[in-house]
C-alpha atoms as a PDB file:
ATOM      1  CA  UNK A   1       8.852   2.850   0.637  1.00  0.00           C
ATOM      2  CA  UNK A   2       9.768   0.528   3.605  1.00  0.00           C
ATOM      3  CA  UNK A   3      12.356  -2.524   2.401  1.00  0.00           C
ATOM      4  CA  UNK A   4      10.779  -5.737   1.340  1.00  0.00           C
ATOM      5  CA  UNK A   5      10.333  -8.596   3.148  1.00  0.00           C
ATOM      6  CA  UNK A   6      12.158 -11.239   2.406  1.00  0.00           C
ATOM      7  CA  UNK A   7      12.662 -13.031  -1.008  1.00  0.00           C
ATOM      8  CA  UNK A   8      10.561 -16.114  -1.386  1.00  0.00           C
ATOM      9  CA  UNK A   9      10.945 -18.827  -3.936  1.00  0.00           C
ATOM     10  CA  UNK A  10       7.448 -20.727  -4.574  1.00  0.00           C
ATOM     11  CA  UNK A  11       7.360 -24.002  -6.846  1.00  0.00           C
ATOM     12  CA  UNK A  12       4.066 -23.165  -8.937  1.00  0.00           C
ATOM     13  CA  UNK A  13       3.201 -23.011 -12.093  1.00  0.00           C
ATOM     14  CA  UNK A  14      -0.080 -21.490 -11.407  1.00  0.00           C
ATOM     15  CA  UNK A  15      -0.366 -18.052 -11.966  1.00  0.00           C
ATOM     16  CA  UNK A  16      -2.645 -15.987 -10.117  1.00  0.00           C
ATOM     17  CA  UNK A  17      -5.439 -13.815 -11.477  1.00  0.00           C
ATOM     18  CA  UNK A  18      -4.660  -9.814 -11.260  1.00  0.00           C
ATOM     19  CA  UNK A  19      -5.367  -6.679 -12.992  1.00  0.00           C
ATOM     20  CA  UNK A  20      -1.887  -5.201 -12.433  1.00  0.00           C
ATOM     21  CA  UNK A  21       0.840  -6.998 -14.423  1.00  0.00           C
ATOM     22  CA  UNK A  22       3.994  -6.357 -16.756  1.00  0.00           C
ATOM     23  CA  UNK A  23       5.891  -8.563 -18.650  1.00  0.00           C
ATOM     24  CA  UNK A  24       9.635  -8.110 -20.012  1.00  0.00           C
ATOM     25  CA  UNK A  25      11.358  -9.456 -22.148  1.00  0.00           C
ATOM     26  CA  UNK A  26      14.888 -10.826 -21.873  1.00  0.00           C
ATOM     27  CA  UNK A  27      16.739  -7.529 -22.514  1.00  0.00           C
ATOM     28  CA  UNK A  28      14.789  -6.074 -19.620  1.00  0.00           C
ATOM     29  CA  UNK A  29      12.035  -3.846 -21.837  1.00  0.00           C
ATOM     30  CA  UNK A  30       8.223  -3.940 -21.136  1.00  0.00           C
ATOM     31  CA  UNK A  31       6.371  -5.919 -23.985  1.00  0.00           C
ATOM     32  CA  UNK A  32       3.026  -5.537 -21.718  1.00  0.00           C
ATOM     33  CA  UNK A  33       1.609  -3.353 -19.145  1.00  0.00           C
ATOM     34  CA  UNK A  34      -1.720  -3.128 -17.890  1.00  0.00           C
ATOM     35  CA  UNK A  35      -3.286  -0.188 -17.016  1.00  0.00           C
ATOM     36  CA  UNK A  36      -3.440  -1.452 -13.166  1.00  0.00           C
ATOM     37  CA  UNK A  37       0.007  -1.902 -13.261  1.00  0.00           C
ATOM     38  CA  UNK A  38       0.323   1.538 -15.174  1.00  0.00           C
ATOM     39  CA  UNK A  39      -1.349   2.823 -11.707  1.00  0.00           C
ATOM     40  CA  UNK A  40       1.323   1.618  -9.278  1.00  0.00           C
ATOM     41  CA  UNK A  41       4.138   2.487 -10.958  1.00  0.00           C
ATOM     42  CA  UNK A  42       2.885   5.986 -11.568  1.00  0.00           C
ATOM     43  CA  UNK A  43       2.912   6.069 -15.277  1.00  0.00           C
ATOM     44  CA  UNK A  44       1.435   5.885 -18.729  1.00  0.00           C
ATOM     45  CA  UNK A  45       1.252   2.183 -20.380  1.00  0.00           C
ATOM     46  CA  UNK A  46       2.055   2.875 -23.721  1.00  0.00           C
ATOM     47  CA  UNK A  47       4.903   5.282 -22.489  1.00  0.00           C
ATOM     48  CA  UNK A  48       6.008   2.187 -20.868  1.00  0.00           C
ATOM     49  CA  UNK A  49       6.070  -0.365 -24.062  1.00  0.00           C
ATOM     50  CA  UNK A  50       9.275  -1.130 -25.270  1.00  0.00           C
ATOM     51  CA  UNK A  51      11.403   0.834 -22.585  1.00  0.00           C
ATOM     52  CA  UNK A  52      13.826  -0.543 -20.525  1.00  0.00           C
ATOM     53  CA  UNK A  53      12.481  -0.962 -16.811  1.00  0.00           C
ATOM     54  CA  UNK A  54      15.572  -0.246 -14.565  1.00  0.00           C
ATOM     55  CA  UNK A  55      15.615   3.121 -16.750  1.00  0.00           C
ATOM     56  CA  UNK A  56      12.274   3.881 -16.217  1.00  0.00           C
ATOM     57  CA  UNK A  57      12.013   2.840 -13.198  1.00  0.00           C
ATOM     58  CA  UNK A  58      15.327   3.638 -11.477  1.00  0.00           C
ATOM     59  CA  UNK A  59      16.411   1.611  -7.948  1.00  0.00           C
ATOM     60  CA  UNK A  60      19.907   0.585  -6.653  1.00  0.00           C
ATOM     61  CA  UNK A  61      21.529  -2.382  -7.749  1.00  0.00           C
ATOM     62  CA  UNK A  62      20.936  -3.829  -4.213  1.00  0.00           C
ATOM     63  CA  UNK A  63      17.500  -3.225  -4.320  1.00  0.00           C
ATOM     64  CA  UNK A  64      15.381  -6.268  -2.772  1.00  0.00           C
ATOM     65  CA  UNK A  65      12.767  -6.246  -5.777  1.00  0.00           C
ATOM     66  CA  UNK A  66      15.806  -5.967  -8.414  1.00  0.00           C
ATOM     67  CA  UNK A  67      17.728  -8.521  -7.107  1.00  0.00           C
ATOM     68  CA  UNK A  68      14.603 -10.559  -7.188  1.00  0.00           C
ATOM     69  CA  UNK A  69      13.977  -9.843 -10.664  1.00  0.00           C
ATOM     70  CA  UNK A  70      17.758 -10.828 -11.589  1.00  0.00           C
ATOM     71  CA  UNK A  71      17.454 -13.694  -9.547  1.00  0.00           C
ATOM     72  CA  UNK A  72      14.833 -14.845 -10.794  1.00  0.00           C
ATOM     73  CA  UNK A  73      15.386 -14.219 -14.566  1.00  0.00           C
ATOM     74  CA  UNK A  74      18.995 -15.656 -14.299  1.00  0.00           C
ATOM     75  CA  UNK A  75      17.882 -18.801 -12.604  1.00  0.00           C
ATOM     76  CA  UNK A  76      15.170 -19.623 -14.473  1.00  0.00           C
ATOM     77  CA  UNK A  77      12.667 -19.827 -10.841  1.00  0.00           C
ATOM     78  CA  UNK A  78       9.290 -18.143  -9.422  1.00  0.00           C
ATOM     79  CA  UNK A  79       9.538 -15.833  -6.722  1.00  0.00           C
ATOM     80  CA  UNK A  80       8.059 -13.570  -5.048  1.00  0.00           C
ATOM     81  CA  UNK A  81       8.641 -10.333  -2.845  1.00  0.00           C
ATOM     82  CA  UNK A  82       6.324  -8.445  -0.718  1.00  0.00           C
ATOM     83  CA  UNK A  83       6.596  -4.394  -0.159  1.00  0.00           C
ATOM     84  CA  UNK A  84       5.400  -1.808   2.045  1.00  0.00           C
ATOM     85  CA  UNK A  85       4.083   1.634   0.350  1.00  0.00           C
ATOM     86  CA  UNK A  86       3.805   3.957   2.968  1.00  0.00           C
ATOM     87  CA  UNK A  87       2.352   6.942   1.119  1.00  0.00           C
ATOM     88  CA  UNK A  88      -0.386   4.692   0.027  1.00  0.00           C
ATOM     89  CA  UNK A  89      -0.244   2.880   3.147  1.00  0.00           C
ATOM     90  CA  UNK A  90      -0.658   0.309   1.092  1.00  0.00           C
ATOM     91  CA  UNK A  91       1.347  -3.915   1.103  1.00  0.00           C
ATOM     92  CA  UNK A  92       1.880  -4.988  -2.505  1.00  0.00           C
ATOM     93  CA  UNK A  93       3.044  -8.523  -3.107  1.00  0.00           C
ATOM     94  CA  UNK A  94       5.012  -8.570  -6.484  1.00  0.00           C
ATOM     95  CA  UNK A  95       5.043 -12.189  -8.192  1.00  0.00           C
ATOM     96  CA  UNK A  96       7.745 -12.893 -10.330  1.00  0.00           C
ATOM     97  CA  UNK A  97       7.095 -16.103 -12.862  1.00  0.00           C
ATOM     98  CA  UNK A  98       9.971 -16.289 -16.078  1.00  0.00           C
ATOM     99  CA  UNK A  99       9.159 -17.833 -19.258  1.00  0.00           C
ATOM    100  CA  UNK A 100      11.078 -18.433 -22.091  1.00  0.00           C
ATOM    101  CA  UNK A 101      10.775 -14.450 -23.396  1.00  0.00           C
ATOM    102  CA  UNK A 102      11.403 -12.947 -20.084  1.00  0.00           C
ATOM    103  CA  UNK A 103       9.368 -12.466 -17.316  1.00  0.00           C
ATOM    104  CA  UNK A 104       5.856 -11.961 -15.964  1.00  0.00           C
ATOM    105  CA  UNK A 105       5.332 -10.100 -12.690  1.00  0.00           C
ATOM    106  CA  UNK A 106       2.099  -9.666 -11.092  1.00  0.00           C
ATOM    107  CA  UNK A 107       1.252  -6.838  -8.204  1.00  0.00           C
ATOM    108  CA  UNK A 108      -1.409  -8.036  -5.584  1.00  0.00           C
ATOM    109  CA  UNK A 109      -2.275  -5.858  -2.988  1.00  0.00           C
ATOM    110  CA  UNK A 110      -1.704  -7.721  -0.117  1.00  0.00           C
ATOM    111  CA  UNK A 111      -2.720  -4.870   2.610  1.00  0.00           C
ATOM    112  CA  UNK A 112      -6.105  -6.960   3.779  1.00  0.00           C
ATOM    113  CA  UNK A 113      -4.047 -10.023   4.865  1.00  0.00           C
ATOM    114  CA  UNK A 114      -0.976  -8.054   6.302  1.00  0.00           C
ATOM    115  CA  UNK A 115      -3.416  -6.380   8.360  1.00  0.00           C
ATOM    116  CA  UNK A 116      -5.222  -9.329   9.988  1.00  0.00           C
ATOM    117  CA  UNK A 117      -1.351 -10.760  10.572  1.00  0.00           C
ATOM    118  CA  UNK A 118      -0.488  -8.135  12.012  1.00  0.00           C
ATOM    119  CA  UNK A 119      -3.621  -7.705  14.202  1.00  0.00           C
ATOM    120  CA  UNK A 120      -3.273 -11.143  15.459  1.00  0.00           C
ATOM    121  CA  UNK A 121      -0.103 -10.973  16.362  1.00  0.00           C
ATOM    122  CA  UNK A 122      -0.473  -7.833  18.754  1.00  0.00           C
ATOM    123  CA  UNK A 123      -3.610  -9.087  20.033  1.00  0.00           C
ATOM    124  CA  UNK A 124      -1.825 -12.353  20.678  1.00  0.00           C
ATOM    125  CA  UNK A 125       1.392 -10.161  22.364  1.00  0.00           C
ATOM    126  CA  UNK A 126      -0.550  -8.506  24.595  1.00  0.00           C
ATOM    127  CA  UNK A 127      -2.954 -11.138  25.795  1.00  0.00           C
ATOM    128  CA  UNK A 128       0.643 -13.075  26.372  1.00  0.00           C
ATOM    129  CA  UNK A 129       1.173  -9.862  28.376  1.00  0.00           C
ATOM    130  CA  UNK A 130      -2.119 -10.269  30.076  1.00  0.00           C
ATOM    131  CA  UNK A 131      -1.672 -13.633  30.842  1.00  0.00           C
ATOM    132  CA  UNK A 132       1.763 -12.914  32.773  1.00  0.00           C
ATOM    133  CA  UNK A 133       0.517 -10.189  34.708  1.00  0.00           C
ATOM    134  CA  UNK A 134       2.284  -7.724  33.266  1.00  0.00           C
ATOM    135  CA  UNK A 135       2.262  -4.005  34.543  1.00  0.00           C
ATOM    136  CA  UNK A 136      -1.359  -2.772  33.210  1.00  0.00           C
ATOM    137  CA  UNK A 137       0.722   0.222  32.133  1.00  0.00           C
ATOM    138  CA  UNK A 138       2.541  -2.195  29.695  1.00  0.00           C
ATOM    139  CA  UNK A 139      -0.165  -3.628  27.992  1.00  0.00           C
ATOM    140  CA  UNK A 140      -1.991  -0.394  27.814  1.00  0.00           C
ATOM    141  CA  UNK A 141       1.325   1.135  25.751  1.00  0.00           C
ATOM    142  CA  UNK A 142       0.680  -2.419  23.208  1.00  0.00           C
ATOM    143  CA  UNK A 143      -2.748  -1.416  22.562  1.00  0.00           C
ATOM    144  CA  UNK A 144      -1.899   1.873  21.669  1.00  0.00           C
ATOM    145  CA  UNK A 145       0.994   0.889  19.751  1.00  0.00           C
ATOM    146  CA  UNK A 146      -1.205  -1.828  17.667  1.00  0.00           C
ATOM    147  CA  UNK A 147      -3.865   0.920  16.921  1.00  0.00           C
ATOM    148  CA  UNK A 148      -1.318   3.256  15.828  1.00  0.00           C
ATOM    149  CA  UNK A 149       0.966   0.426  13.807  1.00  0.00           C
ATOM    150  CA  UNK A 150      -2.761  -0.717  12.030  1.00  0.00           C
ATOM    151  CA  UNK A 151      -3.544   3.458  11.141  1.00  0.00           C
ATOM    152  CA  UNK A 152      -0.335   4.759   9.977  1.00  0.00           C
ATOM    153  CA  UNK A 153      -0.535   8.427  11.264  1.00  0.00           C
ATOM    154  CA  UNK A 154      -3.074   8.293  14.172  1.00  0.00           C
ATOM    155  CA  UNK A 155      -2.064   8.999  17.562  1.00  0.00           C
ATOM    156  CA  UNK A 156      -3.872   7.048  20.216  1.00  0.00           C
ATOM    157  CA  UNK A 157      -4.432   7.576  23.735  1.00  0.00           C
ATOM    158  CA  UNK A 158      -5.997   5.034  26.076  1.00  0.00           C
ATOM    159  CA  UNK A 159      -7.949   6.718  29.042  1.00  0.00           C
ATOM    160  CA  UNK A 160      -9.019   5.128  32.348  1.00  0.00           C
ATOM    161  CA  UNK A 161     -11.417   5.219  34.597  1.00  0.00           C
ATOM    162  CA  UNK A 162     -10.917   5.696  38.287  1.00  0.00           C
ATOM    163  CA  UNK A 163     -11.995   3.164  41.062  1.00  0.00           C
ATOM    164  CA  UNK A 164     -14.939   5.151  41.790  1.00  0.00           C
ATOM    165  CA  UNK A 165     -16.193   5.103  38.551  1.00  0.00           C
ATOM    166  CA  UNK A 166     -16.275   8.875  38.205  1.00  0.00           C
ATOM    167  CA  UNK A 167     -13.157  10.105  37.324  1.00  0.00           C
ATOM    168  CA  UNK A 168     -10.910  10.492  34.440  1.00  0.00           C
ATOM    169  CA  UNK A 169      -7.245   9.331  34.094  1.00  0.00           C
ATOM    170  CA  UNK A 170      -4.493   8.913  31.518  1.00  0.00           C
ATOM    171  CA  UNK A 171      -3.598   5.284  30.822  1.00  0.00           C
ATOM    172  CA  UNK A 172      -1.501   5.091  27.881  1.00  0.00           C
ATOM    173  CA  UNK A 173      -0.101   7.564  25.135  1.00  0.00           C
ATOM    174  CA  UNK A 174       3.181   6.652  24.147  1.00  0.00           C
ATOM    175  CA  UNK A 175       3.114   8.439  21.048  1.00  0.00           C
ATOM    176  CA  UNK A 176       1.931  11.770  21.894  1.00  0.00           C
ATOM    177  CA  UNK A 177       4.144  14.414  24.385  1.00  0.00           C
ATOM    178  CA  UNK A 178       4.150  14.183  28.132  1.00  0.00           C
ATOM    179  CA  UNK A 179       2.324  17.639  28.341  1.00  0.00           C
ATOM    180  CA  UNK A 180      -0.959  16.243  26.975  1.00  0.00           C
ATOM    181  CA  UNK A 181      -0.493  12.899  29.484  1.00  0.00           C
ATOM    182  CA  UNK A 182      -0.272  15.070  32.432  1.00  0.00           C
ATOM    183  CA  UNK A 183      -3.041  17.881  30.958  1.00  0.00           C
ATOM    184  CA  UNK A 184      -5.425  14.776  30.351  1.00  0.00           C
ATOM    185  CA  UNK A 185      -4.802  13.024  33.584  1.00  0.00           C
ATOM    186  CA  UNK A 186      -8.105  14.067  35.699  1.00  0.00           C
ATOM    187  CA  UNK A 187      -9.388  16.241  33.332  1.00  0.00           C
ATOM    188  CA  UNK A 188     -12.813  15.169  33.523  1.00  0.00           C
ATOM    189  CA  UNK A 189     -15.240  13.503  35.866  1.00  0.00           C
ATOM    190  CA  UNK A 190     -17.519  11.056  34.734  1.00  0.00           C
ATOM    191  CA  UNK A 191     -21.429  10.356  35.319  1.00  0.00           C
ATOM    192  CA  UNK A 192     -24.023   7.504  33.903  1.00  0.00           C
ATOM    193  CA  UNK A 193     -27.781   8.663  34.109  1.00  0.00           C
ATOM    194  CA  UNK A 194     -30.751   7.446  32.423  1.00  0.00           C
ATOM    195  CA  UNK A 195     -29.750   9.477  29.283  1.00  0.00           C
ATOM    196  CA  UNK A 196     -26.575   8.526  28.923  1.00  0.00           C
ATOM    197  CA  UNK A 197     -22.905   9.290  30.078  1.00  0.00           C
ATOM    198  CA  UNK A 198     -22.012  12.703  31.193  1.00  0.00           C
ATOM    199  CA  UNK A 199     -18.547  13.721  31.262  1.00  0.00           C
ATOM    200  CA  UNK A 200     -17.989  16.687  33.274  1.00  0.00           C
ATOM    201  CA  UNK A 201     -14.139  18.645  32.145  1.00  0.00           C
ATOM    202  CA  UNK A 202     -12.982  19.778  35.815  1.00  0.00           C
ATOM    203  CA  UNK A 203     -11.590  22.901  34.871  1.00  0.00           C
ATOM    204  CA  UNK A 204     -14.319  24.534  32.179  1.00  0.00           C
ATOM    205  CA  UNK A 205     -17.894  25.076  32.385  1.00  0.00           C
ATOM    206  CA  UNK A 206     -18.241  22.256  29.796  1.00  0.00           C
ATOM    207  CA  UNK A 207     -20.621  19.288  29.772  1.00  0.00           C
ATOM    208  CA  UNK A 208     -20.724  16.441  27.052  1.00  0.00           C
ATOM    209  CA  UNK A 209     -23.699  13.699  26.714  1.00  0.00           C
ATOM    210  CA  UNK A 210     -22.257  10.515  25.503  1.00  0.00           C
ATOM    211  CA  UNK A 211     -25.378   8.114  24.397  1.00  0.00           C
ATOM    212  CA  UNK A 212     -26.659   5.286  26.373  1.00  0.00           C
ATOM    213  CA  UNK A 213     -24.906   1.932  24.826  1.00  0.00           C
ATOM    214  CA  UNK A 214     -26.932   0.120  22.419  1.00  0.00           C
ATOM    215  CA  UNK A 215     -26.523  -2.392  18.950  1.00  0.00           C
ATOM    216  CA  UNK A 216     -25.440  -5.825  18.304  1.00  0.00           C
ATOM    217  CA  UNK A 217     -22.050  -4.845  20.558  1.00  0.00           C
ATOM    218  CA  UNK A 218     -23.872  -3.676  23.663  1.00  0.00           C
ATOM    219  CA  UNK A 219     -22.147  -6.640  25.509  1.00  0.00           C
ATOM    220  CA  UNK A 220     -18.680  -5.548  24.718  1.00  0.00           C
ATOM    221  CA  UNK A 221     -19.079  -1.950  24.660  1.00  0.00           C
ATOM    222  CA  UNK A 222     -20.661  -2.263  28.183  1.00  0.00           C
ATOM    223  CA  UNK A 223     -17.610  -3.578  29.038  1.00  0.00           C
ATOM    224  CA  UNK A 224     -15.669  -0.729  28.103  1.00  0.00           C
ATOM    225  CA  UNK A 225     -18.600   1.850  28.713  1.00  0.00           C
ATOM    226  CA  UNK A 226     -16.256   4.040  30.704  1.00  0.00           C
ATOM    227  CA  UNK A 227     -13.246   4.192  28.627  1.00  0.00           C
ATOM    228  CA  UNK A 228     -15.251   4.313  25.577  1.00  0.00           C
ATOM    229  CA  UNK A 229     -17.064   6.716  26.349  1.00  0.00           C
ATOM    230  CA  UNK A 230     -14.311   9.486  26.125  1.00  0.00           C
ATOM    231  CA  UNK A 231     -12.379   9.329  23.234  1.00  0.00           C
END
């Protein structure tokens, strides 16, 4: 798990509706947790009940989410703390409200709206990029890096299209070896006929038929026809 972002405090005394919540009580034992909650932490509820939390659920003193929890129990304030699960590939914001028998602490999952922030601001980078005429190398390495930063574990590679139309050439792959770059670069040739696009590999007696461009997102996809169309 990735470090939290930073600790928020939030002046509300609305608190929000979720499935997955635990409350403690003052001598840091669950009194409640439900079976959502049960799900994230990786354990049994009624194994749970009664238990203290920093022994069941072990972290360093220093931890972000502890420190929250002290923080917030000690001062008698709502906060909140948002953390990255990377085996889940999952963002879970944890909302921290004390009362006068401990605390309640609610786990959204937050991944939907991380996402689109995150989307926006790479989209908004490299039009930035774009817009100052950076190297088309450059922003080629951003879009790659945005797919790969929004699908934890995919490897992307951008391909080009020569001048001609008809050939094809590496654009961008930062995350995958220099052997592939150069093995890709010109590999195929590219043709559009009636049927569809036919990409011809220069080296093997191979031919692929890509399907003529059709659907709500003909416009766009036109576009791109040529880089989309070998993937």
């Amino acid at each position: 798990m990735n470090r939290p972002a930073a600790i928020d405090a939030f002046a509300t005394a609305d608190q929000p509706v979720a499935d997955a919540h635990v409350i403690l009580d003052r001598h840091w034992r669950f009194t409640e947790v439900s079976e959502a909650a049960a799900d994230i932490l990786g354990r049994d509820a009624e194994d749970l009940l009664g238990k203290h939390i920093w022994s069941e659920c072990p972290v360093a003193d220093e931890d972000p989410l502890r420190v929250a929890f002290q923080r917030a129990m000690e001062e008698h304030c709502s906060l909140r703390v948002e953390e990255f699960f990377a085996v889940e590939n999952r963002w879970t914001e944890s909302r921290i409200y004390p009362d006068a028998e401990g605390l309640r602490i609610y786990f959204i999952d937050v991944t939907a709206r991380k996402r689109r922030e995150k989307l926006e601001a790479g989209l908004n980078a490299i039009l930035a990029g774009i817009a100052a005429q950076q190297p088309l190398t450059r922003s080629l390495t951003q879009i790659a890096n945005l797919h790969e930063t929004l699908n934890p574990g995919a490897l992307c590679s951008v391909l080009l299209v020569d001048a001609n139309r008809t050939q094809v050439l590496h654009g961008a792959a930062p995350s995958l070896p220099d052997a592939y770059n150069e093995a890709v670069h010109g590999l195929a040739t590219i043709e559009a006929t009636p049927d569809g696009y036919v990409l011809r590999p220069s080296q093997v007696g191979i031919t692929l038929l890509i399907p003529p461009i059709d659907g709500e997102d003909a416009a766009v996809q036109a576009l791109l026809a040529d880089g989309l169309a070998w993937s």
